[in-house]
N, C-alpha and C. Protein backbone atom coordinates (compact mmCIF):
# COMPACT_ATOMS: atom_id res chain seq x y z
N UNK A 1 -3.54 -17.21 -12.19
CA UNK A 1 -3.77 -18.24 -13.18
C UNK A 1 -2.46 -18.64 -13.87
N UNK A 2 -1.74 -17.58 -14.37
CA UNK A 2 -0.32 -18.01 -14.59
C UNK A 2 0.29 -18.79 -13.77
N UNK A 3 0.47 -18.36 -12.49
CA UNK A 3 1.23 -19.69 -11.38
C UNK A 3 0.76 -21.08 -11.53
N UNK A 4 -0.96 -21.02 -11.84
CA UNK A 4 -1.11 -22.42 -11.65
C UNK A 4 -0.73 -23.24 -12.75
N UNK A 5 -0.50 -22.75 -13.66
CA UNK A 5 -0.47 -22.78 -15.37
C UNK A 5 0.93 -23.07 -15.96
N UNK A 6 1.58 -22.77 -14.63
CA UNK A 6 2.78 -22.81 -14.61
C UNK A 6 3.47 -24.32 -15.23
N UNK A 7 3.44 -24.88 -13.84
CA UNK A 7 3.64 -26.87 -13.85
C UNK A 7 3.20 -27.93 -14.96
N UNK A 8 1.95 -27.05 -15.44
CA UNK A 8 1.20 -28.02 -16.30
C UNK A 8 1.95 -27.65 -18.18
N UNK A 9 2.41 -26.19 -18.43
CA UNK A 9 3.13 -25.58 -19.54
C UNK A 9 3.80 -26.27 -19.94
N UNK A 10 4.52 -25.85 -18.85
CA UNK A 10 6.28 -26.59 -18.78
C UNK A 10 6.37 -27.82 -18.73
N UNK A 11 5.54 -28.87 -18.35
CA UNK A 11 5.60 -30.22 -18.59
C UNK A 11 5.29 -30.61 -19.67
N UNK A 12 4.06 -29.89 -20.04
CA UNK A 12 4.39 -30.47 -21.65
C UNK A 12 5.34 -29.87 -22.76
N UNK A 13 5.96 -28.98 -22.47
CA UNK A 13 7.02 -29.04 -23.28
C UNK A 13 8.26 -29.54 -23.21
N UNK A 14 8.16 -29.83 -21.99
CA UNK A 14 9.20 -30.95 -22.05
C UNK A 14 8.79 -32.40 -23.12
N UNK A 15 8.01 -32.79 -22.88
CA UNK A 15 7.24 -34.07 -23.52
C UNK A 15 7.92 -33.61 -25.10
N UNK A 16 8.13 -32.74 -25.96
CA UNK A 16 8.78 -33.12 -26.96
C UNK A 16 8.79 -31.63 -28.09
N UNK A 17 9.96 -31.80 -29.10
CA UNK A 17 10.15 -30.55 -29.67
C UNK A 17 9.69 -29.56 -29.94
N UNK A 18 8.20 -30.41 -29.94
CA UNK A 18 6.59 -29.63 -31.24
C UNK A 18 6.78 -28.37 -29.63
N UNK A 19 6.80 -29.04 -28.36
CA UNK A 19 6.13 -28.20 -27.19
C UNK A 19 6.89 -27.27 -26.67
N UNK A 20 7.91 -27.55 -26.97
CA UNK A 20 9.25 -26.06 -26.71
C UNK A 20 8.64 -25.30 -28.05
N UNK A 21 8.59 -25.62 -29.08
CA UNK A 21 8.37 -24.51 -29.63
C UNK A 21 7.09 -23.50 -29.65
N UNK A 22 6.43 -23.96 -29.46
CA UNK A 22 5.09 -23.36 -29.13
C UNK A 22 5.44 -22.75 -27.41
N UNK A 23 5.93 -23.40 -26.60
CA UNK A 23 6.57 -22.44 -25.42
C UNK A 23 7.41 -21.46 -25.66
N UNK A 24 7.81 -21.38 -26.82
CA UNK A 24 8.84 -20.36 -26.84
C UNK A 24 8.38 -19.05 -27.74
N UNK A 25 7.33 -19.37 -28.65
CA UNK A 25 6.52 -18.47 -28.98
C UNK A 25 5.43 -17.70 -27.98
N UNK A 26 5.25 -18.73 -26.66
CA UNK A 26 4.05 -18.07 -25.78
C UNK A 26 4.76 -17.15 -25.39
N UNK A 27 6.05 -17.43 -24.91
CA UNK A 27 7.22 -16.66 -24.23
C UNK A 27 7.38 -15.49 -24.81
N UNK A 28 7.44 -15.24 -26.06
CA UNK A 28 7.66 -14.15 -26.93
C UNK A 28 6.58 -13.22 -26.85
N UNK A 29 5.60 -14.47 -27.24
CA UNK A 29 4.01 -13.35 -27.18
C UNK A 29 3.57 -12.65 -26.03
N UNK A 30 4.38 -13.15 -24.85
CA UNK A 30 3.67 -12.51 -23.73
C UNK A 30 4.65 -11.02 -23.73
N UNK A 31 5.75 -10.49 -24.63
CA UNK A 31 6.19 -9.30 -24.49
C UNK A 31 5.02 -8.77 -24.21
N UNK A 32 3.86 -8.33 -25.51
CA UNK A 32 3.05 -7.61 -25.96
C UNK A 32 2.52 -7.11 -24.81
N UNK A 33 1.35 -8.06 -24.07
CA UNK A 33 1.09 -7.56 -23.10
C UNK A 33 1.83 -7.04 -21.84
N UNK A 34 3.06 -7.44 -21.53
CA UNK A 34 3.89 -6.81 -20.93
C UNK A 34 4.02 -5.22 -21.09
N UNK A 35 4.55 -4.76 -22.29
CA UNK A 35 4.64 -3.56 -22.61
C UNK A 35 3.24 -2.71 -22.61
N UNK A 36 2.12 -3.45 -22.53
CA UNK A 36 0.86 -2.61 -22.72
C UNK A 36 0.17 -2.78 -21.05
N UNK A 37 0.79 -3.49 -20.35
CA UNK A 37 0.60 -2.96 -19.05
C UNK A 37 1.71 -2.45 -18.50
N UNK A 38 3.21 -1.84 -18.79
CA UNK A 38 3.59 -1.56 -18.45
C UNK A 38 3.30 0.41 -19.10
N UNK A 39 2.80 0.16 -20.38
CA UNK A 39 2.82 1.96 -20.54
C UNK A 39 1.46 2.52 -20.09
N UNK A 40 0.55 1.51 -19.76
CA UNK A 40 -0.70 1.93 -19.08
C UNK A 40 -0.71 2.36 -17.49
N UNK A 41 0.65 1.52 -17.09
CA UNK A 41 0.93 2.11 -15.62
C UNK A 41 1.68 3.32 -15.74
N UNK A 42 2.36 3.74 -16.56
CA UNK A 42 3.26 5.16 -16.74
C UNK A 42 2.00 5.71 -17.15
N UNK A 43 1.27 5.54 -17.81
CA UNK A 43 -0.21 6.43 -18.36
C UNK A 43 -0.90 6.91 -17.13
N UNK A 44 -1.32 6.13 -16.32
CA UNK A 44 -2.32 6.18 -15.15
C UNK A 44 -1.02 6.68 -14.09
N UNK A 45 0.35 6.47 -14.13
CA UNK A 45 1.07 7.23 -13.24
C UNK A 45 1.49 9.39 -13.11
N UNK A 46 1.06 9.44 -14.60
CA UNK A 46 1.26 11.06 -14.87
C UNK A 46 -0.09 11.21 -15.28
N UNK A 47 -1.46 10.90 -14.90
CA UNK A 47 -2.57 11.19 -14.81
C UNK A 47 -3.12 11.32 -15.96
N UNK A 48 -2.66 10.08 -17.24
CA UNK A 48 -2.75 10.45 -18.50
C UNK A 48 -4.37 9.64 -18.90
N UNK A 49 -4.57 8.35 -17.93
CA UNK A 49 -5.18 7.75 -17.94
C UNK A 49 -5.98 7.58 -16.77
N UNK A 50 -7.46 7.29 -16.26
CA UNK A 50 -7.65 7.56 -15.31
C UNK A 50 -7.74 6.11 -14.74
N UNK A 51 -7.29 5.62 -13.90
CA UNK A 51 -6.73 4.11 -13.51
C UNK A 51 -6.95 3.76 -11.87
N UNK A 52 -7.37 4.90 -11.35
CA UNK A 52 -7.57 5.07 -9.71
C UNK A 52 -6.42 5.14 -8.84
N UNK A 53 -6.68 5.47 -7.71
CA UNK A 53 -5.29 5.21 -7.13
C UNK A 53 -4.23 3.94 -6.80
N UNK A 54 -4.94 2.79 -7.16
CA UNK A 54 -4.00 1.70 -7.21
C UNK A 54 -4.10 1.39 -8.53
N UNK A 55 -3.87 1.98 -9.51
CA UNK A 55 -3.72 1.40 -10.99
C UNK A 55 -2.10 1.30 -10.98
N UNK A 56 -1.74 2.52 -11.03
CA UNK A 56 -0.02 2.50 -11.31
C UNK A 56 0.67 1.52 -10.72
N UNK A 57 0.54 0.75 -9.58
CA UNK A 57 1.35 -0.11 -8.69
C UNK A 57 0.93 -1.57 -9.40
N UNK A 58 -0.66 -1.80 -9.75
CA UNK A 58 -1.04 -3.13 -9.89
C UNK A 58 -0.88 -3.13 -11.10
N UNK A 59 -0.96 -2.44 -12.02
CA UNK A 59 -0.41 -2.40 -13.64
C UNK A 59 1.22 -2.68 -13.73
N UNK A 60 1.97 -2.01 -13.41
CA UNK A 60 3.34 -2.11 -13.27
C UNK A 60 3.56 -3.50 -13.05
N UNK A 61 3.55 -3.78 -11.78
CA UNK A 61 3.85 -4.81 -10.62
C UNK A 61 2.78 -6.42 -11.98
N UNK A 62 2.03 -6.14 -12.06
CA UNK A 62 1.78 -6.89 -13.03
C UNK A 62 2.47 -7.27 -14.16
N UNK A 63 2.77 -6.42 -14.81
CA UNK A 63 3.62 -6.38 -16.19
C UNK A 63 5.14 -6.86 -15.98
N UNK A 64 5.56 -6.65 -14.52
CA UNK A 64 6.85 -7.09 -13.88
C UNK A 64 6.79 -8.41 -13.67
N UNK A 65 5.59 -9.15 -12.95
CA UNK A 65 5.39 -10.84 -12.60
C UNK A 65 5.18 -10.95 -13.90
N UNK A 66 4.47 -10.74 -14.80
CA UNK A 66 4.41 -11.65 -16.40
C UNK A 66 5.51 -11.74 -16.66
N UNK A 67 6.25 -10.86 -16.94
CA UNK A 67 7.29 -10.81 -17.39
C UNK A 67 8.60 -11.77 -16.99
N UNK A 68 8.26 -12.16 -15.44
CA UNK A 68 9.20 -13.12 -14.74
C UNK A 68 8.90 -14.54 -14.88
N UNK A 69 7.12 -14.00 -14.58
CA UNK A 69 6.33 -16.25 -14.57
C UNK A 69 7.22 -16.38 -16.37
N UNK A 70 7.05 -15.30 -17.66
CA UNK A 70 7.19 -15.78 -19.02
C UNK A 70 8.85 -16.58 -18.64
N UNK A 71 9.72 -15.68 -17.83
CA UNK A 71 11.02 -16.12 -18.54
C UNK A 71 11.18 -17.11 -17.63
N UNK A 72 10.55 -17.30 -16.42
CA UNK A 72 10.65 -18.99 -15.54
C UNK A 72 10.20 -20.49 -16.75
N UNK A 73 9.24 -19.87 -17.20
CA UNK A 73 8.76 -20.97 -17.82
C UNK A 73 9.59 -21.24 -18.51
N UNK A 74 10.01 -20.04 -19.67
CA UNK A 74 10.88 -20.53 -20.99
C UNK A 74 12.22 -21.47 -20.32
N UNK A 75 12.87 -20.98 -18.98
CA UNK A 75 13.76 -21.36 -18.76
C UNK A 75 13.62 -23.01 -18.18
N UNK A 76 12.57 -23.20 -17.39
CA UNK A 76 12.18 -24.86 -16.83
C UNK A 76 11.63 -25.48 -18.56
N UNK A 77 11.33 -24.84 -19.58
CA UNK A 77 10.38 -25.71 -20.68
C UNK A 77 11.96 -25.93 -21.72
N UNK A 78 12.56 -25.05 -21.62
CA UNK A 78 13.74 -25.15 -22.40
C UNK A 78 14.56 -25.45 -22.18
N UNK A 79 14.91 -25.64 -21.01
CA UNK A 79 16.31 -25.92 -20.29
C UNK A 79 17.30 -24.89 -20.93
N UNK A 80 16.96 -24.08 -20.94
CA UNK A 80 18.01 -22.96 -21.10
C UNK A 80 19.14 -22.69 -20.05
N UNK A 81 20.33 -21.98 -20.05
CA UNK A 81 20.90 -21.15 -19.14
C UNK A 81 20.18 -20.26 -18.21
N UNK A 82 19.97 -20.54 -16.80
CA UNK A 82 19.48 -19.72 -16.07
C UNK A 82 20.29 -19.49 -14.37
N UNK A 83 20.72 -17.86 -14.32
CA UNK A 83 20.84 -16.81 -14.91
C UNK A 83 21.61 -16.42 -15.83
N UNK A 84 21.54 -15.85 -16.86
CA UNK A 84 22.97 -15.38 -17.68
C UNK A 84 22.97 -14.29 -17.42
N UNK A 85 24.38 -14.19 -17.57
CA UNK A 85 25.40 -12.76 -17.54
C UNK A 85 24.37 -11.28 -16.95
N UNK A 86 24.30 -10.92 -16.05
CA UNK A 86 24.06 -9.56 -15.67
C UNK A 86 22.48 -9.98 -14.91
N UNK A 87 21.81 -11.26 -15.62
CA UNK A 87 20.20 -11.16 -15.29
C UNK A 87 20.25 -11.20 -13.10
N UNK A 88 21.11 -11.64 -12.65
CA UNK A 88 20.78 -11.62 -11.22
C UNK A 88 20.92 -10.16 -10.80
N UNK A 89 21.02 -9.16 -11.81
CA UNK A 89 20.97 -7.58 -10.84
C UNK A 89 19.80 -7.47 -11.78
N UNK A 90 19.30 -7.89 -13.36
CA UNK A 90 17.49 -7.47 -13.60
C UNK A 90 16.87 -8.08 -12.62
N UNK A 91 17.16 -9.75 -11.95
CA UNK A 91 16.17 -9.90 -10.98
C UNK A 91 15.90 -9.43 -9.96
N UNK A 92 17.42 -9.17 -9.64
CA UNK A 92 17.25 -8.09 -8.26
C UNK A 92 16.28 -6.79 -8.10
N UNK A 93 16.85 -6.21 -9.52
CA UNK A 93 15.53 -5.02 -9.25
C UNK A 93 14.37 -5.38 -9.71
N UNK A 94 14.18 -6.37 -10.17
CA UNK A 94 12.84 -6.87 -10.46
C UNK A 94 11.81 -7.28 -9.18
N UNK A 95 12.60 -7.78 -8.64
CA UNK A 95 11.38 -8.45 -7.31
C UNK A 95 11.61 -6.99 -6.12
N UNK A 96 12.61 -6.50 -5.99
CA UNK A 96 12.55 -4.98 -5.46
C UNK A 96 11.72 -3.67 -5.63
N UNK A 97 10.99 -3.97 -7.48
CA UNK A 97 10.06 -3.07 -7.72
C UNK A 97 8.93 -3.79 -7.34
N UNK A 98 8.70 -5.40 -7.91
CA UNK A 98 7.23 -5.63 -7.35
C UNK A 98 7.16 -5.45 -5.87
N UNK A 99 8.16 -5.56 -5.04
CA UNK A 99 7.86 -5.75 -3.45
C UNK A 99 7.20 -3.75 -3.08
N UNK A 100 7.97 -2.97 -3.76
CA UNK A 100 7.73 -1.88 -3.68
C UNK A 100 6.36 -1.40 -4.30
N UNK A 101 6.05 -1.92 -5.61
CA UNK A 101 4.56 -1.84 -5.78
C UNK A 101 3.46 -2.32 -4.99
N UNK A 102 3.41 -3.78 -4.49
CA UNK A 102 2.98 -4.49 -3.65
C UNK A 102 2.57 -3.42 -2.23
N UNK A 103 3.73 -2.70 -1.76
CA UNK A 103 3.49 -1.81 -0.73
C UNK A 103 3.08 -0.65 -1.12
N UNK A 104 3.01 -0.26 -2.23
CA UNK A 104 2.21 1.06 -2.74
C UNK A 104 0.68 0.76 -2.92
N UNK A 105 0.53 -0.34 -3.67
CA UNK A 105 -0.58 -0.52 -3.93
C UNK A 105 -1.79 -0.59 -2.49
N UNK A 106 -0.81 -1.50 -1.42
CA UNK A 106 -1.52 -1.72 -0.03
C UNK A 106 -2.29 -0.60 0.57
N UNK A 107 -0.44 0.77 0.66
CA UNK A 107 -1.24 1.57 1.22
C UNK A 107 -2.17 3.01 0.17
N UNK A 108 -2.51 2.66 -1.12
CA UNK A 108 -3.18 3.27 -1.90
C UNK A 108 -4.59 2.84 -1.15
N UNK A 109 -4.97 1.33 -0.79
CA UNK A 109 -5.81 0.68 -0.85
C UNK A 109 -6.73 1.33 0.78
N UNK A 110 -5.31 1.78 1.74
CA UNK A 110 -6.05 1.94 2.73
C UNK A 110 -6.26 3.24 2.72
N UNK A 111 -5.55 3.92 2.08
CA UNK A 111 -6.17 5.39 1.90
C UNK A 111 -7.27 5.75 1.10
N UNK A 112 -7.68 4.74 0.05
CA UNK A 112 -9.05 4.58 -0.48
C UNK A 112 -9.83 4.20 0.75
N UNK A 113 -9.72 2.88 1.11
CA UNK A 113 -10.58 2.83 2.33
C UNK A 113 -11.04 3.95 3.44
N UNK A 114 -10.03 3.82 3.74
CA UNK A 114 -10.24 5.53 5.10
C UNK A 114 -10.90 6.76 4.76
N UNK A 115 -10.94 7.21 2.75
CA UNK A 115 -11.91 7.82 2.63
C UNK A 115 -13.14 7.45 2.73
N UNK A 116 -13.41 6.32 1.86
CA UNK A 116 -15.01 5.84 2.21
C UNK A 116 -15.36 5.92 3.60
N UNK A 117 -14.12 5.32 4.50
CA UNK A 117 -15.21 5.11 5.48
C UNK A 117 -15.57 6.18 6.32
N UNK A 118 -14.64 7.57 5.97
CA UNK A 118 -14.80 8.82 6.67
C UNK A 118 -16.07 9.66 5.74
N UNK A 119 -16.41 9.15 4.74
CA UNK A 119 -17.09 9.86 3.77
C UNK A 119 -18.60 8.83 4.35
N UNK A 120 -18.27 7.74 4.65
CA UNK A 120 -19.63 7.07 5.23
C UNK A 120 -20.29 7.56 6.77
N UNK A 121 -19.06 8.01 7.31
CA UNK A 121 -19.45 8.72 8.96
C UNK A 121 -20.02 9.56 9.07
N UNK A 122 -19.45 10.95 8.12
CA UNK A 122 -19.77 12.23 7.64
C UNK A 122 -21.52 12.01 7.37
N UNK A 123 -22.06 10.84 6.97
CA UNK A 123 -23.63 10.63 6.30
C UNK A 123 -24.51 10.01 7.30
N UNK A 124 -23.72 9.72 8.83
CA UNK A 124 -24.11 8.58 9.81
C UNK A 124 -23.46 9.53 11.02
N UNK A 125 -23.41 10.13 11.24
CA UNK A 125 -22.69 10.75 12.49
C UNK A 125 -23.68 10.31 13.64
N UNK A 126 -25.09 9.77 13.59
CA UNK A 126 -26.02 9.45 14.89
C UNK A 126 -25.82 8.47 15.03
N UNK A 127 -24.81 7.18 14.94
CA UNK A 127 -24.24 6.36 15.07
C UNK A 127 -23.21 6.42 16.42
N UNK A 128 -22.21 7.97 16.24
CA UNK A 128 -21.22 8.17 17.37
C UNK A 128 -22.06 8.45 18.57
N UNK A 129 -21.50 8.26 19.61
CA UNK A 129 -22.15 8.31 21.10
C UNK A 129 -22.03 10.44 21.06
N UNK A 130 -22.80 11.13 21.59
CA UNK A 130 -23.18 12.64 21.53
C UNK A 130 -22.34 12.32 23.14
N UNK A 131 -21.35 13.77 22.91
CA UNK A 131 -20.72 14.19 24.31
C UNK A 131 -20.91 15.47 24.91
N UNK A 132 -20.71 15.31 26.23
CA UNK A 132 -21.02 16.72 26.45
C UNK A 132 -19.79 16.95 27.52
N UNK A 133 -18.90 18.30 27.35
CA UNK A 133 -17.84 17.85 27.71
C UNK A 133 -17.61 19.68 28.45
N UNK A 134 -16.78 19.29 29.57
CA UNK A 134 -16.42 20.10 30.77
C UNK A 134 -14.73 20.72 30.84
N UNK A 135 -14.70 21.80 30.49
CA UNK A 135 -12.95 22.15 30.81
C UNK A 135 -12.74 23.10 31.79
N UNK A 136 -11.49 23.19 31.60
CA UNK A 136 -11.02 24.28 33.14
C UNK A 136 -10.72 25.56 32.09
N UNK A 137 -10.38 25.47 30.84
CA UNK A 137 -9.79 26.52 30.13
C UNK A 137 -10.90 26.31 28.81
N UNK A 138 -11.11 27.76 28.19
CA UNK A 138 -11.58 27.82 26.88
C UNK A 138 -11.08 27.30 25.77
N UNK A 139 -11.60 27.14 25.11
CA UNK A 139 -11.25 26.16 23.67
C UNK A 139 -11.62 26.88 22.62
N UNK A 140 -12.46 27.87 22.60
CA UNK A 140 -12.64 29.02 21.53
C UNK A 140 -12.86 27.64 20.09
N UNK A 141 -14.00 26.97 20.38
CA UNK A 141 -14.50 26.09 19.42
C UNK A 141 -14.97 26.42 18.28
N UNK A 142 -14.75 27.23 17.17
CA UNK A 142 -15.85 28.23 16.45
C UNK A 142 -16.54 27.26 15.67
N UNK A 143 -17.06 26.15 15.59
CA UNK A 143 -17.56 25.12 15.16
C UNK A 143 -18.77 24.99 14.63
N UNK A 144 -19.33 24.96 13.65
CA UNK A 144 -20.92 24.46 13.59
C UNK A 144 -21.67 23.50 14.55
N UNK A 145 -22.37 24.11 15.25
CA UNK A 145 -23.48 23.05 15.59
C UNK A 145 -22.62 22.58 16.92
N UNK A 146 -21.39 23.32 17.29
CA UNK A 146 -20.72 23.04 18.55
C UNK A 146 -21.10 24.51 19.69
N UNK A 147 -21.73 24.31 20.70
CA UNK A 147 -22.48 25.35 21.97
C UNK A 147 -21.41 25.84 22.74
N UNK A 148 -20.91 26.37 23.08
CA UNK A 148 -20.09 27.10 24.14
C UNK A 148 -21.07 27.87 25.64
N UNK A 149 -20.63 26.95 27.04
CA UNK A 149 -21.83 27.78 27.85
C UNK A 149 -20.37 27.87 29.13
N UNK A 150 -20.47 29.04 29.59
CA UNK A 150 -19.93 29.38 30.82
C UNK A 150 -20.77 28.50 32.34
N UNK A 151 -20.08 28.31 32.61
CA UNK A 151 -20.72 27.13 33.63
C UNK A 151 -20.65 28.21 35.12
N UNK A 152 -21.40 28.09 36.26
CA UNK A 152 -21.67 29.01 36.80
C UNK A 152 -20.64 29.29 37.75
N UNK A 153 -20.22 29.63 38.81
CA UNK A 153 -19.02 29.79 39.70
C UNK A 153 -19.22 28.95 41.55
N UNK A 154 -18.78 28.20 40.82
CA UNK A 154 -19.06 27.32 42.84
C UNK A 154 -18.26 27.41 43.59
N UNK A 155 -17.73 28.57 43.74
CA UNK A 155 -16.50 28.46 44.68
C UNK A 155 -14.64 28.22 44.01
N UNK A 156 -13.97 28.76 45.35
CA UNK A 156 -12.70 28.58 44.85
C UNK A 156 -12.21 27.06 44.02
N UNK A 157 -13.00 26.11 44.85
CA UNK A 157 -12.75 24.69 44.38
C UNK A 157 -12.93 24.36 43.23
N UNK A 158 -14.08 25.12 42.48
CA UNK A 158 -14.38 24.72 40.96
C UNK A 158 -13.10 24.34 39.96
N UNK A 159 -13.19 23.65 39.47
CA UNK A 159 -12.29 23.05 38.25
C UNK A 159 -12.70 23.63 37.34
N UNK A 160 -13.92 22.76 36.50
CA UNK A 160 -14.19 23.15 35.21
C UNK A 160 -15.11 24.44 35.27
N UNK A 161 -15.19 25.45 34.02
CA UNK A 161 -15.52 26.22 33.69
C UNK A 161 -16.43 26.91 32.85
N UNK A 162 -16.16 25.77 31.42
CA UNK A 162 -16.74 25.74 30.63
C UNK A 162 -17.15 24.46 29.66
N UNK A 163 -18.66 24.61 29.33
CA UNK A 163 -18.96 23.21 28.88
C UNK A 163 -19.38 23.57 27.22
N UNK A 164 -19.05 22.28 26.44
CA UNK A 164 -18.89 22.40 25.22
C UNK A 164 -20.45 21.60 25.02
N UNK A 165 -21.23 21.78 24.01
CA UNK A 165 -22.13 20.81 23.10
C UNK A 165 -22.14 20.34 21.88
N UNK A 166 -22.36 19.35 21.35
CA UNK A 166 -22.79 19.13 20.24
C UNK A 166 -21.66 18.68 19.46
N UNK A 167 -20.70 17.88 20.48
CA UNK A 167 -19.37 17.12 19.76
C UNK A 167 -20.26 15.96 19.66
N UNK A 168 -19.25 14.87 18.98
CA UNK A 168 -19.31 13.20 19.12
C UNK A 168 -18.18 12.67 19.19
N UNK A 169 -17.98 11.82 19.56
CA UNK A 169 -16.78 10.82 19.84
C UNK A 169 -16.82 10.18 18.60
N UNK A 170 -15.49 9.91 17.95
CA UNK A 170 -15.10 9.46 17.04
C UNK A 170 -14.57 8.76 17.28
N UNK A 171 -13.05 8.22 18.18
CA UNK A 171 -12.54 7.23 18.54
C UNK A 171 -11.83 7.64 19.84
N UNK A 172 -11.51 6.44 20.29
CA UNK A 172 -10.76 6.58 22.12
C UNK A 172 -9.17 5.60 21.71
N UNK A 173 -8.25 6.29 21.86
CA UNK A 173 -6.66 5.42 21.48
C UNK A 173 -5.64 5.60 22.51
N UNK A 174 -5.27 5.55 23.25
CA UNK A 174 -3.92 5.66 24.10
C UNK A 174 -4.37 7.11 24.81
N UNK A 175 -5.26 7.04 25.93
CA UNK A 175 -5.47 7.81 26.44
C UNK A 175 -5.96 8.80 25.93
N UNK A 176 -6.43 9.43 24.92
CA UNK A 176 -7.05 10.35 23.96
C UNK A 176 -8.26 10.14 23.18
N UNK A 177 -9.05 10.95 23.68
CA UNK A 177 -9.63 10.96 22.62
C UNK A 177 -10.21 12.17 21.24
N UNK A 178 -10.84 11.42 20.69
CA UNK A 178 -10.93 12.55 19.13
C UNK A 178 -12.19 12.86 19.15
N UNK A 179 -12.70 14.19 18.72
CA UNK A 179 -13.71 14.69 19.56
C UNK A 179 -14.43 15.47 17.64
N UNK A 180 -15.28 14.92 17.55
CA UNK A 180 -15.83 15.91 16.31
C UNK A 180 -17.23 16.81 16.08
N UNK A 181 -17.18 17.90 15.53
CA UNK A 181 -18.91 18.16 15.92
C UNK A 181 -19.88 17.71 14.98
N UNK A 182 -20.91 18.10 15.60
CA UNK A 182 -21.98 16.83 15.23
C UNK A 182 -22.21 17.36 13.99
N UNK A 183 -21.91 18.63 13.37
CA UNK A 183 -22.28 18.72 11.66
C UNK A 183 -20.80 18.78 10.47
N UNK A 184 -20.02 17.79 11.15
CA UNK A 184 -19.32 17.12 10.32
C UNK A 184 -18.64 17.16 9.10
N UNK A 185 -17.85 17.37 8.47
CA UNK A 185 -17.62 17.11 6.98
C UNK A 185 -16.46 16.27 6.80
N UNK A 186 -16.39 15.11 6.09
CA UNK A 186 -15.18 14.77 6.10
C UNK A 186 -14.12 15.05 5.49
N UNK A 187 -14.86 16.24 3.96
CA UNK A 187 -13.97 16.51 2.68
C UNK A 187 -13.05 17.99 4.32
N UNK A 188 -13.45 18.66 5.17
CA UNK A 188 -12.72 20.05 5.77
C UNK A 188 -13.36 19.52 6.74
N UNK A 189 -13.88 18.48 8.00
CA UNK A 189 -14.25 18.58 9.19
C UNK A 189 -12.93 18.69 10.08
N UNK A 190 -12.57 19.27 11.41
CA UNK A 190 -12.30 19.31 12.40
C UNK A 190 -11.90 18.42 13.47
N UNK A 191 -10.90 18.32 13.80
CA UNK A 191 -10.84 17.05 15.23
C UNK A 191 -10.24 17.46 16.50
N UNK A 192 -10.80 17.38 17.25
CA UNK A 192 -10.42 17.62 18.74
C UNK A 192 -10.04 16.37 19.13
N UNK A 193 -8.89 16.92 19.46
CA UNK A 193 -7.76 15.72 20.55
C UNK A 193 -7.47 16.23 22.12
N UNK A 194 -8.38 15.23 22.61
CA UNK A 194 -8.29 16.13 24.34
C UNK A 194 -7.63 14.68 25.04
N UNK A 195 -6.68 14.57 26.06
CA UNK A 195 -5.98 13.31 27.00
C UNK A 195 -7.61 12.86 27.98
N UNK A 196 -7.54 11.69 28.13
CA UNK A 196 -8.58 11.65 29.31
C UNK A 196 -7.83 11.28 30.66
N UNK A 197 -8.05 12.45 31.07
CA UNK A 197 -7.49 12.55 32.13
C UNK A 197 -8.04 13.67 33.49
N UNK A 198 -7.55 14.14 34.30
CA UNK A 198 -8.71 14.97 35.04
C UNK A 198 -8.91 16.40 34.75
N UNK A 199 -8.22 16.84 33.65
CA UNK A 199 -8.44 18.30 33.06
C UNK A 199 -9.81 18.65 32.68
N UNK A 200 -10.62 17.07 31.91
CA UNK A 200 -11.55 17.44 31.40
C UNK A 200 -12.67 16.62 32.16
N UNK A 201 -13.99 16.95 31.80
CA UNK A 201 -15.02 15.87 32.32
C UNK A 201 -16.06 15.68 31.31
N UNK A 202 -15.75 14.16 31.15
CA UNK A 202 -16.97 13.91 29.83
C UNK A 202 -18.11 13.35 30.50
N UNK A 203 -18.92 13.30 29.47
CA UNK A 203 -20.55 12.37 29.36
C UNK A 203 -20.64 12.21 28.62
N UNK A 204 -21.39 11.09 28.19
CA UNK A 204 -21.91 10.42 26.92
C UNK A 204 -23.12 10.35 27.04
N UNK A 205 -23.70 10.64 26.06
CA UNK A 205 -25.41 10.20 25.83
C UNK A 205 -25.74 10.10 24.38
N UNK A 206 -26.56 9.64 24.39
CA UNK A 206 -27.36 9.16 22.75
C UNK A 206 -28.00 10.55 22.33
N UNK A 207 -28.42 10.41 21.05
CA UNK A 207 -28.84 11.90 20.53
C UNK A 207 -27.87 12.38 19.53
């Protein structure tokens, strides 16, 4: 709203004395809130305040753009000097911290996400396809709700050995996949990372 608020400010204070001055008081007034989102992000940054995990970045990073849209304006409504003396190294670190908040905040956002959505799987696991899966070597699975069966002996030729139950497939990425058992937790669950390749032999079925 400030950006848009921007063009329309500043034009009328150009239009005449009364409007610089009243721009130059908005300018002033917007310290206030500046400083009260800037100590609410140091608050919510040492856990003083509880603000979530993207408070500190979008509080900050906020209090940093007010602080820049205030002194753009004053400077297009006033025709002031712009930059003076030293301000091109405050701007420098100025748009260096929002770019850096900006990327904190992002990946706060996906690490919020990735809990929900591992905390939503954990409640839905009959959703993943049920595997039933074949190795040449033991895996010593000590797993809930995961079966361990010795598979019988067919000869020298036999490959696999032993078959696992009661995984699910979680995801398939660059030849791998992630293997979880079917009683789950997401706060301490487990992941099996096996190559697909001919070591192992899967199946999929529903259930």
């Amino acid at each position: 709203m400030a950006a848009l608020a921007f063009p329309l400010v500043s034009g009328a204070a150009r239009r005449g004395a009364g409007g610089s001055r009243v721009l130059r008081r908005v300018c002033v007034a917007a310290v206030l809130p500046v400083v009260a989102l800037l100590t609410l992000g140091l608050a919510a940054g040492f856990e003083v305040v509880a603000a979530g995990p993207m408070g500190t970045p979008l509080l900050i990073g906020g209090a940093l753009l007010l602080a820049l849209l205030a002194r753009l304006l004053y400077v297009r409504g006033t025709d002031a000097p712009f930059p003076v003396a030293g301000e091109r190294v405050a701007l420098g670190v100025t748009v260096a911290i929002l770019a850096l908040c900006a990327y904190w905040a992002v990946g706060s956002y996906a690490q919020q996400k990735g809990q929900a959505d591992a905390e939503t799987l954990s409640h839905n696991l009959q959703v993943r396809p049920a595997v039933l899966l074949d190795t040449s070597e033991r895996l010593a699975l000590d797993w809930p709700g995961v079966r361990e069966t010795p598979l019988p002996d067919a000869g020298a030729g036999s490959h696999f050995h032993y078959r696992y139950e009661g995984l699910r497939l979680l995801a398939q990425s660059d030849n791998r996949m992630f293997l979880i058992p079917r009683r789950w937790l997401w706060e301490t669950g487990n992941v099996l990372v096996l190559p697909v390749d001919a070591s192992v032999r899967v199946a999929f079925h529903a259930g």
